[in-house]
PDB file of N, CA and C in Angstrom:
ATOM      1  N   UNK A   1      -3.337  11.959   0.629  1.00  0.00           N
ATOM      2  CA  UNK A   1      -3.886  12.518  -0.595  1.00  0.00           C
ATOM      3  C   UNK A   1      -4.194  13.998  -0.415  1.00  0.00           C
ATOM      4  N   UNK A   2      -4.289  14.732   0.833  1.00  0.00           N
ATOM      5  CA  UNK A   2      -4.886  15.709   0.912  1.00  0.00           C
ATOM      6  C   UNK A   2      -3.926  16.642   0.908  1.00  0.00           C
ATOM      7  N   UNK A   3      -2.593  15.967   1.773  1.00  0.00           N
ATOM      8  CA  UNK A   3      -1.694  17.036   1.879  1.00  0.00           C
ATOM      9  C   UNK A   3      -0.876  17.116   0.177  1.00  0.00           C
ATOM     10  N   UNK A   4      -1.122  15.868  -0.463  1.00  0.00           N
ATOM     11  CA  UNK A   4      -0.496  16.236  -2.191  1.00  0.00           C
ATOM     12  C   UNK A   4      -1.596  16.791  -3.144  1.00  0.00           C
ATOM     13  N   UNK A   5      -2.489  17.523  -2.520  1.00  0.00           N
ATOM     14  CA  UNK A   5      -3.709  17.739  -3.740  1.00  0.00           C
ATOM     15  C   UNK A   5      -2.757  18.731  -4.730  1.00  0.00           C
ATOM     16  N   UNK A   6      -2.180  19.739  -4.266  1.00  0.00           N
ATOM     17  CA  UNK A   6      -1.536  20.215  -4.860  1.00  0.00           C
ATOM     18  C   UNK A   6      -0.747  19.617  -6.581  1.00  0.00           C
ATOM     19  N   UNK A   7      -0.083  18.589  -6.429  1.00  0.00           N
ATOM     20  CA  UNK A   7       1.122  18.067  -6.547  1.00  0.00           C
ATOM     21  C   UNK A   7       0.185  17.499  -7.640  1.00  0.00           C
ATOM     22  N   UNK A   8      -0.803  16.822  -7.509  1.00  0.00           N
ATOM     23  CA  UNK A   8      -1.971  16.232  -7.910  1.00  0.00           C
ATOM     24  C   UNK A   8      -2.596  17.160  -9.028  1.00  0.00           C
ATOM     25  N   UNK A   9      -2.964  17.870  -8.758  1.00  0.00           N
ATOM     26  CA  UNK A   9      -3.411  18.744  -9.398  1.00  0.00           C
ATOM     27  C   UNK A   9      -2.449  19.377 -10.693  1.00  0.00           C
ATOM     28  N   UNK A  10      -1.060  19.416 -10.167  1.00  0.00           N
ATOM     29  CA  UNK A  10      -0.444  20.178 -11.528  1.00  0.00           C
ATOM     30  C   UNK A  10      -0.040  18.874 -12.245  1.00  0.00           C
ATOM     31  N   UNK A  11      -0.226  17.492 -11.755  1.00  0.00           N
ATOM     32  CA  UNK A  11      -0.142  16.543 -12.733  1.00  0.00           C
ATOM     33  C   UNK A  11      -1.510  16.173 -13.844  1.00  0.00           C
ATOM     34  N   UNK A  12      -2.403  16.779 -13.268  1.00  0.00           N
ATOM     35  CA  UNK A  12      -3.482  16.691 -13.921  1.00  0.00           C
ATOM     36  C   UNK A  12      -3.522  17.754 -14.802  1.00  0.00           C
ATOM     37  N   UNK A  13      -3.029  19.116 -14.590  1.00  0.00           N
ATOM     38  CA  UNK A  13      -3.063  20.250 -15.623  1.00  0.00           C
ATOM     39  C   UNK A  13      -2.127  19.459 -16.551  1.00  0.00           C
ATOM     40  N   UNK A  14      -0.912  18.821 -16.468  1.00  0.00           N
ATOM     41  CA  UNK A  14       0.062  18.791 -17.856  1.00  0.00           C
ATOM     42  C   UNK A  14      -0.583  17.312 -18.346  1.00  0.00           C
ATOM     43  N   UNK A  15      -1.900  17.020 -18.093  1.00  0.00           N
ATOM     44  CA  UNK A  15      -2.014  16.185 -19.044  1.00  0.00           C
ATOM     45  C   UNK A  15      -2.402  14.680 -18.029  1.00  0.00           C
ATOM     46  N   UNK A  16      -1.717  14.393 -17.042  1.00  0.00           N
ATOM     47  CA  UNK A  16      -1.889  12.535 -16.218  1.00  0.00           C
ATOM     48  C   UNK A  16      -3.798  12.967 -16.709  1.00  0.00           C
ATOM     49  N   UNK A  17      -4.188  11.455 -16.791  1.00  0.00           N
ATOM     50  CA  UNK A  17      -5.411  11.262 -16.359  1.00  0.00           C
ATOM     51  C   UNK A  17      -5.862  10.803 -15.319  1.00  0.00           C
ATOM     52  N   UNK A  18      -7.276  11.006 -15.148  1.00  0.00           N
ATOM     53  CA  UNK A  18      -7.814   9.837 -13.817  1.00  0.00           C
ATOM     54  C   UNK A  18      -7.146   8.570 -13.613  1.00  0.00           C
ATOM     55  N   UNK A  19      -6.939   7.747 -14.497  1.00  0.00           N
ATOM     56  CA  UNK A  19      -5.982   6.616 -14.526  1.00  0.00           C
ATOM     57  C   UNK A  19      -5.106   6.335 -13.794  1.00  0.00           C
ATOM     58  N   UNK A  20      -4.157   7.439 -14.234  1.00  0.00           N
ATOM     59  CA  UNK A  20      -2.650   7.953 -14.093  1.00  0.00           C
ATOM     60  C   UNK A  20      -2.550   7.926 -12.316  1.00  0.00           C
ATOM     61  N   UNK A  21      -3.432   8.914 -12.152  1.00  0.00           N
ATOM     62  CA  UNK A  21      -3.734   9.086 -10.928  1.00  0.00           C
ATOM     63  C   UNK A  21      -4.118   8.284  -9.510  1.00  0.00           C
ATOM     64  N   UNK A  22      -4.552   7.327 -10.023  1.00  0.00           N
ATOM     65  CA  UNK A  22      -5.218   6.417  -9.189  1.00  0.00           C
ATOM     66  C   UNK A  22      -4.476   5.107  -9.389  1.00  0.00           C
ATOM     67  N   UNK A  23      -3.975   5.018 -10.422  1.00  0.00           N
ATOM     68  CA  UNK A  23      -2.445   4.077 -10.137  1.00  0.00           C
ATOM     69  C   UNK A  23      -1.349   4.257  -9.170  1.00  0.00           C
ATOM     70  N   UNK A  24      -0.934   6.040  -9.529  1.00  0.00           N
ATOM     71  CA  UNK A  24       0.434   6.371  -8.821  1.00  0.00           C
ATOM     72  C   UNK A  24      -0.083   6.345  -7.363  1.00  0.00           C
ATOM     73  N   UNK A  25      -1.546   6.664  -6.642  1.00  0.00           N
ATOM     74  CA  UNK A  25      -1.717   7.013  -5.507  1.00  0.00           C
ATOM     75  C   UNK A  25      -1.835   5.251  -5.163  1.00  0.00           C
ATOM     76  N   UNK A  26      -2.637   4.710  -5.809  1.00  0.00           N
ATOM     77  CA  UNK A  26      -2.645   2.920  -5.158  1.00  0.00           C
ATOM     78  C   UNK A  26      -1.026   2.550  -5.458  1.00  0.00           C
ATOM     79  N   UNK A  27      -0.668   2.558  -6.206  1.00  0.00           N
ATOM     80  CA  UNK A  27       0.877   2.253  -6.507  1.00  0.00           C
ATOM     81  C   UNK A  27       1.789   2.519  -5.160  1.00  0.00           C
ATOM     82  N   UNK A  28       1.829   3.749  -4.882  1.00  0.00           N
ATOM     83  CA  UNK A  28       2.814   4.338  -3.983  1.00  0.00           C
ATOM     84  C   UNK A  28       2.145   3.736  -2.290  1.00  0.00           C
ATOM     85  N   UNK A  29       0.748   3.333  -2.328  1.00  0.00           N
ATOM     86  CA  UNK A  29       0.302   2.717  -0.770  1.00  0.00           C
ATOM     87  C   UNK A  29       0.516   1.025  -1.311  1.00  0.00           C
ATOM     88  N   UNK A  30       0.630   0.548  -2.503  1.00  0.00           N
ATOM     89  CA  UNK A  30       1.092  -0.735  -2.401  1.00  0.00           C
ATOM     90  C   UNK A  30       2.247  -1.135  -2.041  1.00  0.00           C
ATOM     91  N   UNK A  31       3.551  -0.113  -2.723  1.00  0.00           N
ATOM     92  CA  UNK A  31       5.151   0.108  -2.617  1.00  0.00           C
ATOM     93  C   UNK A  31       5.603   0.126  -1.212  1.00  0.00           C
ATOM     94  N   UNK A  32       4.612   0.475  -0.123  1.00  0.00           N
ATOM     95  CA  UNK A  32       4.978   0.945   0.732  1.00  0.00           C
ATOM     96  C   UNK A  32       4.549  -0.512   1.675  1.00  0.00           C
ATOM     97  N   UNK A  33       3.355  -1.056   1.395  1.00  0.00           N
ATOM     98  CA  UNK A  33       2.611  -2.730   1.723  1.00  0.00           C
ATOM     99  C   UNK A  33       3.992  -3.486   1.885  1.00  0.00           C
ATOM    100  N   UNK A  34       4.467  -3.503   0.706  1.00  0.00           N
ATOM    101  CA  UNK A  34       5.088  -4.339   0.240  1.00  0.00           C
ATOM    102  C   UNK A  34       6.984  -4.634   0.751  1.00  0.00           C
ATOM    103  N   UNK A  35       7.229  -3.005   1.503  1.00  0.00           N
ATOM    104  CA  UNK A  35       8.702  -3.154   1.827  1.00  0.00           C
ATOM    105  C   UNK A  35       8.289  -3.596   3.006  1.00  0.00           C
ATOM    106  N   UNK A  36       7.430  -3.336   3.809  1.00  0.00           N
ATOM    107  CA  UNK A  36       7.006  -3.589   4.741  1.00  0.00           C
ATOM    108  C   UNK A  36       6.785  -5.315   4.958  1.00  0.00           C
ATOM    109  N   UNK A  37       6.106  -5.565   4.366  1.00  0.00           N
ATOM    110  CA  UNK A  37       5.876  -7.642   3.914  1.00  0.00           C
ATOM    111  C   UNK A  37       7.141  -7.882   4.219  1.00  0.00           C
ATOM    112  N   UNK A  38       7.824  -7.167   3.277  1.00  0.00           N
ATOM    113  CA  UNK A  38       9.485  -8.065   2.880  1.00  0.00           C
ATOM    114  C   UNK A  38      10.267  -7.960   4.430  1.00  0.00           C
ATOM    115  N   UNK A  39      10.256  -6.539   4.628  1.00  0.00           N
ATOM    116  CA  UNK A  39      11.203  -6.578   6.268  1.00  0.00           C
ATOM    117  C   UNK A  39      10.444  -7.968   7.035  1.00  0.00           C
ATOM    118  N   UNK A  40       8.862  -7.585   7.178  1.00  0.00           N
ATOM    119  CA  UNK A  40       8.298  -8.606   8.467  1.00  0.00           C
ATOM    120  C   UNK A  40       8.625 -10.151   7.847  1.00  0.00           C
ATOM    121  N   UNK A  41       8.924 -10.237   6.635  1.00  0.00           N
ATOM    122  CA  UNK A  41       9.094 -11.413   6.554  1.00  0.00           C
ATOM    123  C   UNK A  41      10.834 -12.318   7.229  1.00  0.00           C
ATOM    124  N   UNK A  42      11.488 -11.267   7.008  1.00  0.00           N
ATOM    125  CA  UNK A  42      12.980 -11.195   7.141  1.00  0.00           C
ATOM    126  C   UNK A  42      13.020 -11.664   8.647  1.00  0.00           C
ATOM    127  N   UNK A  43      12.087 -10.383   9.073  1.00  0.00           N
ATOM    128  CA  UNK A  43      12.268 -10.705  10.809  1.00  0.00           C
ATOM    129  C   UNK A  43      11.709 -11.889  11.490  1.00  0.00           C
ATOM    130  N   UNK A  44      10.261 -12.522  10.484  1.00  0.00           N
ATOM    131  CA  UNK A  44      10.058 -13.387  10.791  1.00  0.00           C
ATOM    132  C   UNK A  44      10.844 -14.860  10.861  1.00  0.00           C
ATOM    133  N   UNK A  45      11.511 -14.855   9.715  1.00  0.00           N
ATOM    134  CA  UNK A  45      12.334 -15.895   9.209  1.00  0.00           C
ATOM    135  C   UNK A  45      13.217 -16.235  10.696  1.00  0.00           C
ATOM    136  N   UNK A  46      14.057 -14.878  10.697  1.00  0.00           N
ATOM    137  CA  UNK A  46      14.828 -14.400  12.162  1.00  0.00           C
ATOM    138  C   UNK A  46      14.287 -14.710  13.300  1.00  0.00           C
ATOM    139  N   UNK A  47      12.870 -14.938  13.663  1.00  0.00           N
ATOM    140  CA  UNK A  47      12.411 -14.987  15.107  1.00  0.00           C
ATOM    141  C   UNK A  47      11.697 -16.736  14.806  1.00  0.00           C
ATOM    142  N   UNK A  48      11.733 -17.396  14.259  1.00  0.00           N
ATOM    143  CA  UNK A  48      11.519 -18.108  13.987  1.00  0.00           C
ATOM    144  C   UNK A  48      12.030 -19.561  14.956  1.00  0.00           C
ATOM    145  N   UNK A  49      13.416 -19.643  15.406  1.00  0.00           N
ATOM    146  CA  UNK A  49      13.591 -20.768  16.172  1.00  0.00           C
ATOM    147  C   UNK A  49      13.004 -20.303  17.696  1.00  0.00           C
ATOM    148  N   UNK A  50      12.771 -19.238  17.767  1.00  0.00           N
ATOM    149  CA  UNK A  50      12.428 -18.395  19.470  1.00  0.00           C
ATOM    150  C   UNK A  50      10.828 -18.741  19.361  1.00  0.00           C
ATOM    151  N   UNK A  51      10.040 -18.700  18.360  1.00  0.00           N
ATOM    152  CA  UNK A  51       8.977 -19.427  18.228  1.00  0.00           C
ATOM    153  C   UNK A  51       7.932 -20.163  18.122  1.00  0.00           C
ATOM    154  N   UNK A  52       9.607 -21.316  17.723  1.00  0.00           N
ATOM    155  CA  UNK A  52       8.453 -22.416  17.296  1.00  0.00           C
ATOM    156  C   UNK A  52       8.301 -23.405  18.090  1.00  0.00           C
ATOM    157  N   UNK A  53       8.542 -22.890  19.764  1.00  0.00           N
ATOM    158  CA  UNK A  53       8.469 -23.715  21.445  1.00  0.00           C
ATOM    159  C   UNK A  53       7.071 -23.564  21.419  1.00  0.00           C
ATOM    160  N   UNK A  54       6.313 -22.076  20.756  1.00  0.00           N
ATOM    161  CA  UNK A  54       4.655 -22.108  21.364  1.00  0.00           C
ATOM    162  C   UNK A  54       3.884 -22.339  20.481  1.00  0.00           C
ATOM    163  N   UNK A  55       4.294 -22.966  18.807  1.00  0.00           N
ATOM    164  CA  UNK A  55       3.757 -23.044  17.731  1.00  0.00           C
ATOM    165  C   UNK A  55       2.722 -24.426  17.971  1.00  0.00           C
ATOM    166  N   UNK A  56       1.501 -24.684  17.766  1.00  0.00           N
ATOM    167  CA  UNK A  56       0.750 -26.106  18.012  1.00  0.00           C
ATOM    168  C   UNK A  56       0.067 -26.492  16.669  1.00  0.00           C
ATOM    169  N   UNK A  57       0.317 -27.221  16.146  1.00  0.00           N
ATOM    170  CA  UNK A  57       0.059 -27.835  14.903  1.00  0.00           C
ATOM    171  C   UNK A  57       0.540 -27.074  13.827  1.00  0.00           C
ATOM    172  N   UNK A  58       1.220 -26.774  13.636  1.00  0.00           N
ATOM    173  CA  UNK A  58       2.023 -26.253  12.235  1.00  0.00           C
ATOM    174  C   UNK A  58       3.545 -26.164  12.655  1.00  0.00           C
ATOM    175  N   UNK A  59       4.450 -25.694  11.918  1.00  0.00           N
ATOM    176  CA  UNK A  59       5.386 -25.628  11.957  1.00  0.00           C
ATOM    177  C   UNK A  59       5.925 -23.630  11.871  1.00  0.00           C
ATOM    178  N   UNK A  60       7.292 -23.913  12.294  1.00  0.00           N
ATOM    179  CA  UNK A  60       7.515 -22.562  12.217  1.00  0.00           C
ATOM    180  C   UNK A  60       8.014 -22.051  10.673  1.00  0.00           C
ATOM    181  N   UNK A  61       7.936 -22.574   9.763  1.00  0.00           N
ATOM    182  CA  UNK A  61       8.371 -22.101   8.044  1.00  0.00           C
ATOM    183  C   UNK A  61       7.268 -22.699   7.669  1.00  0.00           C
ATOM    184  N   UNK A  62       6.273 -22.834   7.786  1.00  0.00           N
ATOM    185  CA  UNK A  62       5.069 -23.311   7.262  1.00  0.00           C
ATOM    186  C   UNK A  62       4.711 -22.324   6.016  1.00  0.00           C
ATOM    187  N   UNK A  63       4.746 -22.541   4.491  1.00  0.00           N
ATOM    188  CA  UNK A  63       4.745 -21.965   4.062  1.00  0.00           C
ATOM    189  C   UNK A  63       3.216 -21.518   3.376  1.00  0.00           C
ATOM    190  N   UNK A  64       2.270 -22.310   3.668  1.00  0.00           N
ATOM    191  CA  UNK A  64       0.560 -21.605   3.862  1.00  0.00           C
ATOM    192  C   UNK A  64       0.313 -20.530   4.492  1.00  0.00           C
ATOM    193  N   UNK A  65       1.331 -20.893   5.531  1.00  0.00           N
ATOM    194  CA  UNK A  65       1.046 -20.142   6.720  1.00  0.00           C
ATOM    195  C   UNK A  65       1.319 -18.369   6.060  1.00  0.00           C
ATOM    196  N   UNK A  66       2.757 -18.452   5.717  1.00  0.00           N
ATOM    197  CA  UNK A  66       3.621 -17.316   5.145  1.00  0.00           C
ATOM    198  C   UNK A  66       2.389 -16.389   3.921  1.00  0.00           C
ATOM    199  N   UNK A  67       2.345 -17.442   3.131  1.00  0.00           N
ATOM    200  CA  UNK A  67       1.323 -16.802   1.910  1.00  0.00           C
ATOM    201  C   UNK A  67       0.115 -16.511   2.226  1.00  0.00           C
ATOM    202  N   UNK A  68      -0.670 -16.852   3.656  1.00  0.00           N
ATOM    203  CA  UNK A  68      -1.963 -16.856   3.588  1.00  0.00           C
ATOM    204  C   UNK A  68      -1.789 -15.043   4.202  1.00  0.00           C
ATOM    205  N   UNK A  69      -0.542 -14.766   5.274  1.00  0.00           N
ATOM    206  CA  UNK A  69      -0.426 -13.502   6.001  1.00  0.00           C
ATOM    207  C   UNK A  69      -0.073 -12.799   4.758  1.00  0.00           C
ATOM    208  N   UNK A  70       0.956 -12.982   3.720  1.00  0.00           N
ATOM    209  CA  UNK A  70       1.625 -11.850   2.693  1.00  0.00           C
ATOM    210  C   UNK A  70      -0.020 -11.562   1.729  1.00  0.00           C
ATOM    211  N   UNK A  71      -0.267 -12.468   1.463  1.00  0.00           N
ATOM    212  CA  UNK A  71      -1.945 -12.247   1.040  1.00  0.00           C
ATOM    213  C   UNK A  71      -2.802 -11.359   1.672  1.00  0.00           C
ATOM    214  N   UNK A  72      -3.104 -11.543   2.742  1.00  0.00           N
ATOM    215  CA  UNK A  72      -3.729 -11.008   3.962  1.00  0.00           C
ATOM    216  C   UNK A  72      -3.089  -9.262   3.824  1.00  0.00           C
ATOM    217  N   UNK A  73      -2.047  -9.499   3.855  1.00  0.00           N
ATOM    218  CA  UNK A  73      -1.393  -7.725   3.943  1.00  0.00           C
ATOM    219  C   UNK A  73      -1.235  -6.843   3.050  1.00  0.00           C
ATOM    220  N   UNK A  74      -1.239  -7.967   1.403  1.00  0.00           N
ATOM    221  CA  UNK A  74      -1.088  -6.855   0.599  1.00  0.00           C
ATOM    222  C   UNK A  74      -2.926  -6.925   0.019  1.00  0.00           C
ATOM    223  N   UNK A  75      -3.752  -7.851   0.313  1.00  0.00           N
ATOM    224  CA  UNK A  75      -5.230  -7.452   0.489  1.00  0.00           C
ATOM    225  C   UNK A  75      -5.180  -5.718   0.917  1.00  0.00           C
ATOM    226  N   UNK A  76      -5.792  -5.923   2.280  1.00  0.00           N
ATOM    227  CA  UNK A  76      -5.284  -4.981   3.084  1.00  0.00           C
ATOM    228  C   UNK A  76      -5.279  -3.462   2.802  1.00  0.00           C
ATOM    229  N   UNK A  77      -3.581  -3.945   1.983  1.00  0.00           N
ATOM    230  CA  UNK A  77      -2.914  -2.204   1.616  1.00  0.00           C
ATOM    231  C   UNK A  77      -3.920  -1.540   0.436  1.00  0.00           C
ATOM    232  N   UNK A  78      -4.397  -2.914  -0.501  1.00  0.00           N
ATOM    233  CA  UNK A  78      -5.204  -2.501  -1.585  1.00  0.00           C
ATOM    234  C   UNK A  78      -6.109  -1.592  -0.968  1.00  0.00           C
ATOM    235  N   UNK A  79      -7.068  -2.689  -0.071  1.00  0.00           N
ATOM    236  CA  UNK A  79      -8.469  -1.318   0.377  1.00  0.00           C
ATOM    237  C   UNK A  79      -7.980  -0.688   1.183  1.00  0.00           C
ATOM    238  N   UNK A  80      -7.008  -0.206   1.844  1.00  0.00           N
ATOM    239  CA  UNK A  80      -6.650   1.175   2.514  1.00  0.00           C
ATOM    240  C   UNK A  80      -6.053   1.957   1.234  1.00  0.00           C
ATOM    241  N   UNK A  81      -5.784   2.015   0.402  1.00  0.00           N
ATOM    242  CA  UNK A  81      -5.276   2.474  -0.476  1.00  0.00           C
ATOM    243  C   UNK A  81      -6.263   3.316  -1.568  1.00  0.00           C
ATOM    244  N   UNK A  82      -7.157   2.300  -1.407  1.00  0.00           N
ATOM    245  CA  UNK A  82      -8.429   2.506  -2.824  1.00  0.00           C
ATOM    246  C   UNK A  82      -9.413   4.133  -2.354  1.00  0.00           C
ATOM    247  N   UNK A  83      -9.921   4.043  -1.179  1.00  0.00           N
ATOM    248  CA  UNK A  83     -10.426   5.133  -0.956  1.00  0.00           C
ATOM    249  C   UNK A  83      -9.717   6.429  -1.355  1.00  0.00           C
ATOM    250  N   UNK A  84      -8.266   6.738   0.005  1.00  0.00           N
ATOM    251  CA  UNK A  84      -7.471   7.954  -1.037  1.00  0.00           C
ATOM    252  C   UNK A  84      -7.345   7.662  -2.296  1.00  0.00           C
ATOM    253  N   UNK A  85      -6.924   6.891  -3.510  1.00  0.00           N
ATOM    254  CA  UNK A  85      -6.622   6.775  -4.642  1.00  0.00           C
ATOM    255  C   UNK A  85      -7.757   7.609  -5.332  1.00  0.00           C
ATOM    256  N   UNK A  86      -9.076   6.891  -5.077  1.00  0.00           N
ATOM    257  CA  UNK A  86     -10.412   7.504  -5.813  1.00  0.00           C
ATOM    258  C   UNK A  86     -10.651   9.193  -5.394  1.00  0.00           C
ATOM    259  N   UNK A  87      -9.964   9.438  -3.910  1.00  0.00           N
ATOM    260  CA  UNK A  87     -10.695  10.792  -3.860  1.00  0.00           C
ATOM    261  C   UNK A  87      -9.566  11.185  -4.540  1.00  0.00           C
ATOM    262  N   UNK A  88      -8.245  11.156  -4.572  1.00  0.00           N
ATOM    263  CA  UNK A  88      -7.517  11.806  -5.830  1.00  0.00           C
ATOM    264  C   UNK A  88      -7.514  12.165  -7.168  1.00  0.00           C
ATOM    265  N   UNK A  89      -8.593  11.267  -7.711  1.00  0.00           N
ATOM    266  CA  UNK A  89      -9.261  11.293  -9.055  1.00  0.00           C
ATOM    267  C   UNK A  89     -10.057  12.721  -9.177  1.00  0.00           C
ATOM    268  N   UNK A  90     -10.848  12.637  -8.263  1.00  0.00           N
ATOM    269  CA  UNK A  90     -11.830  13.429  -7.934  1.00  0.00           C
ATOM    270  C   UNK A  90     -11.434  15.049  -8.372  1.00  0.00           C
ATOM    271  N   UNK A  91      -9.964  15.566  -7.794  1.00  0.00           N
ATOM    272  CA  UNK A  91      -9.515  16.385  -7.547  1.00  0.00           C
ATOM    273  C   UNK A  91      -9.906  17.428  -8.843  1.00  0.00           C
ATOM    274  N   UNK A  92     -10.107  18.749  -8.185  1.00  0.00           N
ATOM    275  CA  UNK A  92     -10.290  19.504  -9.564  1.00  0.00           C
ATOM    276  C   UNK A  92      -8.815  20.708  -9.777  1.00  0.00           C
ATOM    277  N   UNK A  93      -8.525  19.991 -10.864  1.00  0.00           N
ATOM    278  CA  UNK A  93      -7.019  20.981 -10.906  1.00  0.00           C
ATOM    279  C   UNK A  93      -7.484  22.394 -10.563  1.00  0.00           C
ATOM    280  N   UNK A  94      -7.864  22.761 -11.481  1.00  0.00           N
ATOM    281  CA  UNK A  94      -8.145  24.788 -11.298  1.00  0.00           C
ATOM    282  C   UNK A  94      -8.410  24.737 -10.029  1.00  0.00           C
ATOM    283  N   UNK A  95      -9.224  24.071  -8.948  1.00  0.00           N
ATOM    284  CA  UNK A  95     -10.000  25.034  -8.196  1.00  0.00           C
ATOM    285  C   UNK A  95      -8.392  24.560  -7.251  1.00  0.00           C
ATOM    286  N   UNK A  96      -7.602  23.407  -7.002  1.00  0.00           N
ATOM    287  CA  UNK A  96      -6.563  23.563  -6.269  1.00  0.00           C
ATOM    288  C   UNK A  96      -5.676  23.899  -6.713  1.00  0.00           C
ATOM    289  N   UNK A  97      -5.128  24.848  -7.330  1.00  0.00           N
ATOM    290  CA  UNK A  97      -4.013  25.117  -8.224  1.00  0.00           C
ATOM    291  C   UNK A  97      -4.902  26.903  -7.645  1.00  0.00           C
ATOM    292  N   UNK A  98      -5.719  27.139  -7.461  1.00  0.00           N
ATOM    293  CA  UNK A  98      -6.230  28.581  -7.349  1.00  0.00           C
ATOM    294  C   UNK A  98      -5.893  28.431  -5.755  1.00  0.00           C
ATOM    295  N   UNK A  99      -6.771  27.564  -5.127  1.00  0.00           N
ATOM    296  CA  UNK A  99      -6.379  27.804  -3.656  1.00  0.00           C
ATOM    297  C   UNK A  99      -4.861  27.723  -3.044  1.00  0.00           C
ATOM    298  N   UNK A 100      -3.698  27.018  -3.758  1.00  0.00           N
ATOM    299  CA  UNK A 100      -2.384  27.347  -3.289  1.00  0.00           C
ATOM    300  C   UNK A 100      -1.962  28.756  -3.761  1.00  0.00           C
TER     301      UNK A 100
END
């Protein structure tokens, strides 16, 4: 967020609101949660028979299992996300639009 205050800022002069803002910044750390889920899931799928020799009471496609971690991660991305998002709100166009 700090290194786009800039970027931030001239979206806020033509008009984005706080809203706007705190969507695209949670948006773009969810987008990023989320390719991430999909690869580890891929690889998981993939590492899966190498596995499931040390697995003890569940199975290796256990699918609780799957949703309780994709849950778990895109939790997660939300509150790592939420702090920068809010201080992006914050941002005051003029005074960073003067300092670049």
């Amino acid at each position: 967020t700090s290194q786009r205050t800039f970027e931030i800022a001239i979206r806020m002069a033509v008009g984005a609101t706080r809203g706007n803002i705190f969507a695209l910044v949670l948006g773009q750390s969810l987008r990023l949660a989320l390719t991430g889920l999909a690869l580890g899931l891929i690889a998981s799928f993939a590492a899966t028979r190498a596995l499931s020799a040390f697995l003890y009471g569940t199975t290796a496609m256990d699918p609780v299992i799957f949703a309780a971690v994709a849950g778990l991660v895109v939790l997660t991305a939300l509150l790592a996300g939420f702090m920068p998002a809010r201080r992006a709100t914050k941002v005051d166009p003029m005074t960073a639009l003067r300092n670049e």
